[in-house]
Protein backbone atom coordinates (compact mmCIF):
# COMPACT_ATOMS: atom_id res chain seq x y z
CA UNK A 1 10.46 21.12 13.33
CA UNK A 2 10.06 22.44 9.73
CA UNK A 3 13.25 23.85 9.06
CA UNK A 4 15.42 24.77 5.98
CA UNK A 5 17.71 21.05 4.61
CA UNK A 6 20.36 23.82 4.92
CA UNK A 7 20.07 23.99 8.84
CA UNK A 8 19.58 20.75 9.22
CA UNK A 9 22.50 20.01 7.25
CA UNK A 10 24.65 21.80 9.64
CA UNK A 11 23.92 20.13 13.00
CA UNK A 12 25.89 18.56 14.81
CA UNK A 13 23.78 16.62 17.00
CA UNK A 14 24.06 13.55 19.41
CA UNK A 15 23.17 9.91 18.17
CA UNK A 16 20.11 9.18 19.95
CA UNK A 17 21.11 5.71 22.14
CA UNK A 18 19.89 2.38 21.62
CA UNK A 19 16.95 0.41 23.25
CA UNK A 20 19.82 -1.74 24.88
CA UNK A 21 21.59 2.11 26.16
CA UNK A 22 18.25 3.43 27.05
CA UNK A 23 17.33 0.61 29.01
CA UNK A 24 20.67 0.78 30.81
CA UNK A 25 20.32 4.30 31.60
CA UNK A 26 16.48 3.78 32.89
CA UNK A 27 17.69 0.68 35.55
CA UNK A 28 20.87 3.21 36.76
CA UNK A 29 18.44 6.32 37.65
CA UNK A 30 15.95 3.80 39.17
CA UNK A 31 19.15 2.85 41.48
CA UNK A 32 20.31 6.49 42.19
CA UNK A 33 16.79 7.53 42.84
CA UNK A 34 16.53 4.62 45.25
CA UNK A 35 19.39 5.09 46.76
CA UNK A 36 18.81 9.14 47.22
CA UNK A 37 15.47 8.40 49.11
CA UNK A 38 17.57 6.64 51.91
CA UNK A 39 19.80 7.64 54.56
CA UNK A 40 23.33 6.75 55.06
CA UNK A 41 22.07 4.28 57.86
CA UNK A 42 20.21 2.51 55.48
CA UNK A 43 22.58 2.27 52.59
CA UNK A 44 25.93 1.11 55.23
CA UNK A 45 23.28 -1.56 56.28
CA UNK A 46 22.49 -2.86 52.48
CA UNK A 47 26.10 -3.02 52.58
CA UNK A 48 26.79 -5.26 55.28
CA UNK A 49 24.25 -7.46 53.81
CA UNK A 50 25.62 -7.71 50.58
CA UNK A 51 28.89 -8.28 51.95
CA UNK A 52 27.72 -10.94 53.77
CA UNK A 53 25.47 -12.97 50.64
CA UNK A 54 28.67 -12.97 48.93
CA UNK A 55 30.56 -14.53 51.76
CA UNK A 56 28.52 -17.06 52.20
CA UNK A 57 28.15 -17.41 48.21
CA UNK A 58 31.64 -17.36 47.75
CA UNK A 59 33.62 -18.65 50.99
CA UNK A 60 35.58 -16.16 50.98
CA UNK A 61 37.54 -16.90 47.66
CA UNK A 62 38.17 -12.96 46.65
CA UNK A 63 38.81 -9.96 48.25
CA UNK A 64 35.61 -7.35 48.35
CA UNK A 65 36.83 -4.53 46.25
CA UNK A 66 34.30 -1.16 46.88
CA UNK A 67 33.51 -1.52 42.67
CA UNK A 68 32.45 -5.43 43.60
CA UNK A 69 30.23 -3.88 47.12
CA UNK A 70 28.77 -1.48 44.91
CA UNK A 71 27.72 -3.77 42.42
CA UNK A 72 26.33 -5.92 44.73
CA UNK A 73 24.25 -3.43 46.31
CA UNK A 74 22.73 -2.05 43.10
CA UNK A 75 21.80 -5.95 42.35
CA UNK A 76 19.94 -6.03 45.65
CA UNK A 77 17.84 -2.80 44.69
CA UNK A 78 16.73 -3.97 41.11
CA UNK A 79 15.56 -6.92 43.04
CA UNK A 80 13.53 -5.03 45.92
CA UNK A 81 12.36 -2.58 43.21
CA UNK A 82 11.59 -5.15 40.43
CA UNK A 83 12.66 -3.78 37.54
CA UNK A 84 12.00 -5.74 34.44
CA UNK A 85 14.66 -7.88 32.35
CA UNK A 86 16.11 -5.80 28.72
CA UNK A 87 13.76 -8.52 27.11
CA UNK A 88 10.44 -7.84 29.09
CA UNK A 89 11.14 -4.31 29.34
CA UNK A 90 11.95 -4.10 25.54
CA UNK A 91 8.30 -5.72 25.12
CA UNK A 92 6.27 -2.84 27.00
CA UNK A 93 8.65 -0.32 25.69
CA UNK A 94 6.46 0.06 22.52
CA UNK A 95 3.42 0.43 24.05
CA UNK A 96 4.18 2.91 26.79
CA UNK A 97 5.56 5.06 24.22
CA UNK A 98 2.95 5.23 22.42
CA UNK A 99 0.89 6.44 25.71
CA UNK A 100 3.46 8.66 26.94
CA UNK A 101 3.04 10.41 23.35
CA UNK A 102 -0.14 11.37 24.14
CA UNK A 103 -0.99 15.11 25.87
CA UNK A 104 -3.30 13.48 27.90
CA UNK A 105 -1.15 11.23 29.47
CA UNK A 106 0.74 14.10 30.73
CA UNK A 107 -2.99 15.69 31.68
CA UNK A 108 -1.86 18.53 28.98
CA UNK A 109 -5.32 19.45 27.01
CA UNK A 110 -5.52 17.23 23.65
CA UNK A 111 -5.84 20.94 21.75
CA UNK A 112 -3.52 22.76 23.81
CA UNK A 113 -1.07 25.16 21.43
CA UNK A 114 1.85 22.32 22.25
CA UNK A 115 -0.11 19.14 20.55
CA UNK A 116 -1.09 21.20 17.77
CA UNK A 117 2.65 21.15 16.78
CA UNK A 118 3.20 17.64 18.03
CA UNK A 119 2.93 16.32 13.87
CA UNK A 120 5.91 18.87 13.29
CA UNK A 121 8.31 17.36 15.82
CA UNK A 122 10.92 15.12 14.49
CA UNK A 123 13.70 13.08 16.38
CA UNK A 124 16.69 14.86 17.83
CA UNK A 125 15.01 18.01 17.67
CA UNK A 126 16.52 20.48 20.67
CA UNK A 127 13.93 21.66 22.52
CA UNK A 128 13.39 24.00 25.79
CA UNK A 129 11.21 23.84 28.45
CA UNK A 130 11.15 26.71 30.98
CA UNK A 131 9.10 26.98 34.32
CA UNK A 132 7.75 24.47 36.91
CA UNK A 133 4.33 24.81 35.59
CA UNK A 134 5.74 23.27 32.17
CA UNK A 135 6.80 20.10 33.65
CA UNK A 136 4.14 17.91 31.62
CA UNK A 137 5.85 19.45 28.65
CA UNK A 138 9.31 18.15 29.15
CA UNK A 139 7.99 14.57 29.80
CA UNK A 140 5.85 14.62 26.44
CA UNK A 141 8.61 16.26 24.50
CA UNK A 142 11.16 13.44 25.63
CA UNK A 143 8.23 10.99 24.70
CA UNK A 144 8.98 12.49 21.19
CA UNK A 145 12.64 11.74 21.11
CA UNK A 146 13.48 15.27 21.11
CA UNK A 147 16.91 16.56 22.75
CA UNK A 148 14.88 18.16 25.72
CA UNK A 149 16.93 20.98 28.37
CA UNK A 150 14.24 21.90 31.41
CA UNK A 151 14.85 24.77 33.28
CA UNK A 152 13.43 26.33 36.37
CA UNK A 153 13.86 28.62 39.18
CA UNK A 154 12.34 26.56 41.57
CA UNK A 155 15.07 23.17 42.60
CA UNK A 156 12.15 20.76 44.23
CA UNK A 157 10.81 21.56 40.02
CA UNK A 158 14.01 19.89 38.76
CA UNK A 159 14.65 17.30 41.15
CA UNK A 160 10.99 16.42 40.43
CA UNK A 161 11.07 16.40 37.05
CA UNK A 162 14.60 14.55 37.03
CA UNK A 163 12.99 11.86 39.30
CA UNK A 164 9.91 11.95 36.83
CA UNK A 165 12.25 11.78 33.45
CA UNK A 166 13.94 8.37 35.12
CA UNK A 167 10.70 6.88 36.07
CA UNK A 168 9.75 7.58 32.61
CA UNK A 169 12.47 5.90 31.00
CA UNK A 170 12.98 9.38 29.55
CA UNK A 171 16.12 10.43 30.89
CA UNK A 172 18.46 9.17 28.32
CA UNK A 173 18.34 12.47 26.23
CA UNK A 174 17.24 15.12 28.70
CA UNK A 175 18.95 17.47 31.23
CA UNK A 176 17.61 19.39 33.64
CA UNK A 177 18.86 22.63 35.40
CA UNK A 178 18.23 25.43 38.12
CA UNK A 179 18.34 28.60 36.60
CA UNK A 180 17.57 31.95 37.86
CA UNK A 181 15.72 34.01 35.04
CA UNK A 182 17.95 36.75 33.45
CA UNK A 183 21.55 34.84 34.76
CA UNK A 184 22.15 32.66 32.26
CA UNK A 185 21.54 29.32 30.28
CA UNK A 186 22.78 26.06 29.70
CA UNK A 187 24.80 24.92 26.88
CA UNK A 188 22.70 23.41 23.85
CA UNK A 189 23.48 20.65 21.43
CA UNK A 190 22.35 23.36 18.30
CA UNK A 191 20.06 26.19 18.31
CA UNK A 192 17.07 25.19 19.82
CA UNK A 193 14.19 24.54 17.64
CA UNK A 194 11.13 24.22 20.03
CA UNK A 195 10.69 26.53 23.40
CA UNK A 196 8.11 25.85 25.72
CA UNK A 197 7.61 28.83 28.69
CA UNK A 198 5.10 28.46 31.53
CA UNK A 199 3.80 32.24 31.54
CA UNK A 200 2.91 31.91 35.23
CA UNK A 201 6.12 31.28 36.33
CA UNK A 202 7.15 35.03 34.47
CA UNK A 203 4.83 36.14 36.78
CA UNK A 204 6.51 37.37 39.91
CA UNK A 205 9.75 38.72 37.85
CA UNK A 206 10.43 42.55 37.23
CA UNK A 207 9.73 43.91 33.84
CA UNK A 208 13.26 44.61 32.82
CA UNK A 209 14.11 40.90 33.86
CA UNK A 210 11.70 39.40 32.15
CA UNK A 211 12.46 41.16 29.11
CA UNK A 212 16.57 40.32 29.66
CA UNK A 213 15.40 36.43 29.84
CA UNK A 214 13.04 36.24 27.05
CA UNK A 215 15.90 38.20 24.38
CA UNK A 216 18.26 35.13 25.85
CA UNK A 217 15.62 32.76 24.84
CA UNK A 218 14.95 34.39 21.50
CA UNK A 219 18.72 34.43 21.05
CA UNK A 220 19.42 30.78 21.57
CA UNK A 221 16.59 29.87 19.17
CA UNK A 222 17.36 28.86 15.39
CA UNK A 223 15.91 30.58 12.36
CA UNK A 224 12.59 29.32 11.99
CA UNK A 225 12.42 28.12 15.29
CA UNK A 226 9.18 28.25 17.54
CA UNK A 227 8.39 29.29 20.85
CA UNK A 228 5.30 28.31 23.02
CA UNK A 229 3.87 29.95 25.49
CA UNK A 230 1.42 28.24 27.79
CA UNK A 231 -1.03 29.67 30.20
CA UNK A 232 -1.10 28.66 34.06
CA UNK A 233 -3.59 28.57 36.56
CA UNK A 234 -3.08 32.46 37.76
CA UNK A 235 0.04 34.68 36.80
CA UNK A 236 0.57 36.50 33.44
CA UNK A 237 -1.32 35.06 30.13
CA UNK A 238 0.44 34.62 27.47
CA UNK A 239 -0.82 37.37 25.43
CA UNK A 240 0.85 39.62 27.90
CA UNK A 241 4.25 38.56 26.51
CA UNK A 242 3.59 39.05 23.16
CA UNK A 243 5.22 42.83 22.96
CA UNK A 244 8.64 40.90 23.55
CA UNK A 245 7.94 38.98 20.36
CA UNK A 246 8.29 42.16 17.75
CA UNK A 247 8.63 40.50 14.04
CA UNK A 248 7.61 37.10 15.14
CA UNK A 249 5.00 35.66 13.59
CA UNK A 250 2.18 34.28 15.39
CA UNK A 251 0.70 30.59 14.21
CA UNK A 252 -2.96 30.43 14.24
CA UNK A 253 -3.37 26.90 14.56
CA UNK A 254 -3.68 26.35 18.54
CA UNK A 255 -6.42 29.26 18.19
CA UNK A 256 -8.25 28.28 15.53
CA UNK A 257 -8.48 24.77 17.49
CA UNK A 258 -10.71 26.18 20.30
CA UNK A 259 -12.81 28.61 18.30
CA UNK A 260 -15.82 29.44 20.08
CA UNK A 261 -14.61 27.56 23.36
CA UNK A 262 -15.00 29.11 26.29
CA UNK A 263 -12.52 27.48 28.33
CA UNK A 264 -8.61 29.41 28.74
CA UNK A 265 -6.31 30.51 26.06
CA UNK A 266 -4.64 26.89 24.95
CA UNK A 267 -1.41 29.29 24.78
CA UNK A 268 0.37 31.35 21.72
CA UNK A 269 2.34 29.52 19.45
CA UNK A 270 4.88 32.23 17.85
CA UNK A 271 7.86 31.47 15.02
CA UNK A 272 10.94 33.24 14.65
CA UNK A 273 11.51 35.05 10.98
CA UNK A 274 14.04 32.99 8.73
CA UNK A 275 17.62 33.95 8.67
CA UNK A 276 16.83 35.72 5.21
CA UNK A 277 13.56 37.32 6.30
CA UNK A 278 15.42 38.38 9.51
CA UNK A 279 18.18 39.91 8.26
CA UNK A 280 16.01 42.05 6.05
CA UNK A 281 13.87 42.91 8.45
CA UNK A 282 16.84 44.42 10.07
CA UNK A 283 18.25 46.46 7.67
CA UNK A 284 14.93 48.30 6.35
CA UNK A 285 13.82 49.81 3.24
């Protein structure tokens, strides 16, 4: 995101991994989600079949260690799922990023408040994404090479989105995490420069809770750093979180974007103050 060389400066952020570590990362989550969709029947009986190819491969010339069963086992399962070789997978690796960049791949509306600030993302930014109705936006923020931390109160959201993130090849600089509003919140790499909250899923929390979360949120975020709120199908719009926002100022862009439309609000793009602009703000005249 725009921020001052000063902030950037003092980050200490992850690397983001190679093609060759990304590509390693996308086969193992294929396996583990593979492996999590059977039952233990099903996984002692891949066993005794891979036990038994490298018998008869082998003759018996070395003991089966577990690490050696295990390995085999994962080799059968990139075969029945056919993942592609490093080399062919490299090859469509361009071009499905450059789809999965899109807000329409993720069915997220091409003016929607988050791809108006899509040209002001840069790599390794740390990024947020709260809510089940948000999902899209963790996928097409991890696109973007973005650290990205999901959060929801709803687990079947965050197994599906982890499941979604590995399908993806995605996974390899995301996290995601069950969190109760108001509790508490993960660790971050850095303050977080980009939040993204599905309003709707505010919805059915009390006032004072709401409030509680949103000052955690606002707390965690950098100087200069911008929060999105995006509108669901029912629930709270995101104008009705706006009073939690006092001295932040509100970007115009995603509005100006849909002038005249008559569709819903594309959401409320709001920025934190700068640490200067903050700190005056605090102490007054």
């Amino acid at each position: 995101m725009l921020r001052t060389t000063e902030a950037v400066r003092g980050r200490q952020r992850r690397p983001l991994p190679s093609l060759k570590q990304q590509y390693l990362e996308y086969v193992l989550q294929r396996i583990e989600t593979y492996k999590n969709s059977l039952g233990r029947t099903r996984l002692m009986e891949m066993a005794s079949e891979a036990a038994a190819e490298m018998q008869d491969s082998f003759e018996g010339q070395f003991l089966l260690t577990e690490v050696l069963m295990q390995e085999a086992v994962d080799r059968m399962i990139v075969r029945q799922l056919k993942l592609p070789a490093f080399s062919r997978w490299k090859q469509q690796y361009t071009r499905l990023r450059k789809a999965q960049r899109e807000p329409t791949h993720w069915r997220l509306e091409p003016d929607c408040a988050l791809a108006a600030l899509l040209p002001r993302l840069e790599p390794e930014d740390v990024t947020l994404v709260v809510g089940a109705g948000a999902e899209p936006a963790a996928y097409l923020l991890a696109a973007y090479d973005s650290f990205v931390t999901f959060i929801a109160a709803d687990m079947g959201a965050v197994e599906r989105v982890e499941s979604g993130l590995a399908n993806e090849g995605l996974a390899s600089t995301a996290d995601c995490f069950f969190v109760q509003p108001g509790c508490w919140l993960p660790a971050f790499p850095a303050p977080i420069d980009l939040v993204v909250i599905d309003a709707e899923s505010l919805s059915e929390i009390d006032a004072p809770t709401r409030a509680r979360f949103l000052c955690q949120l606002q707390d965690a975020t950098g100087p200069s750093g911008v929060h999105v709120l995006m509108p669901g199908r029912a629930g709270l719009a995101p104008e009705a979180l706006l009073g939690a926002y006092d001295g932040w100022a509100r970007d115009e862009v995603a509005r100006s974007r849909r002038r005249g439309s008559a569709r819903r609000s594309p959401g409320v793009v709001l920025t934190r103050p700068a640490e200067g602009a903050e700190s005056a703000s605090r102490t007054g005249p």
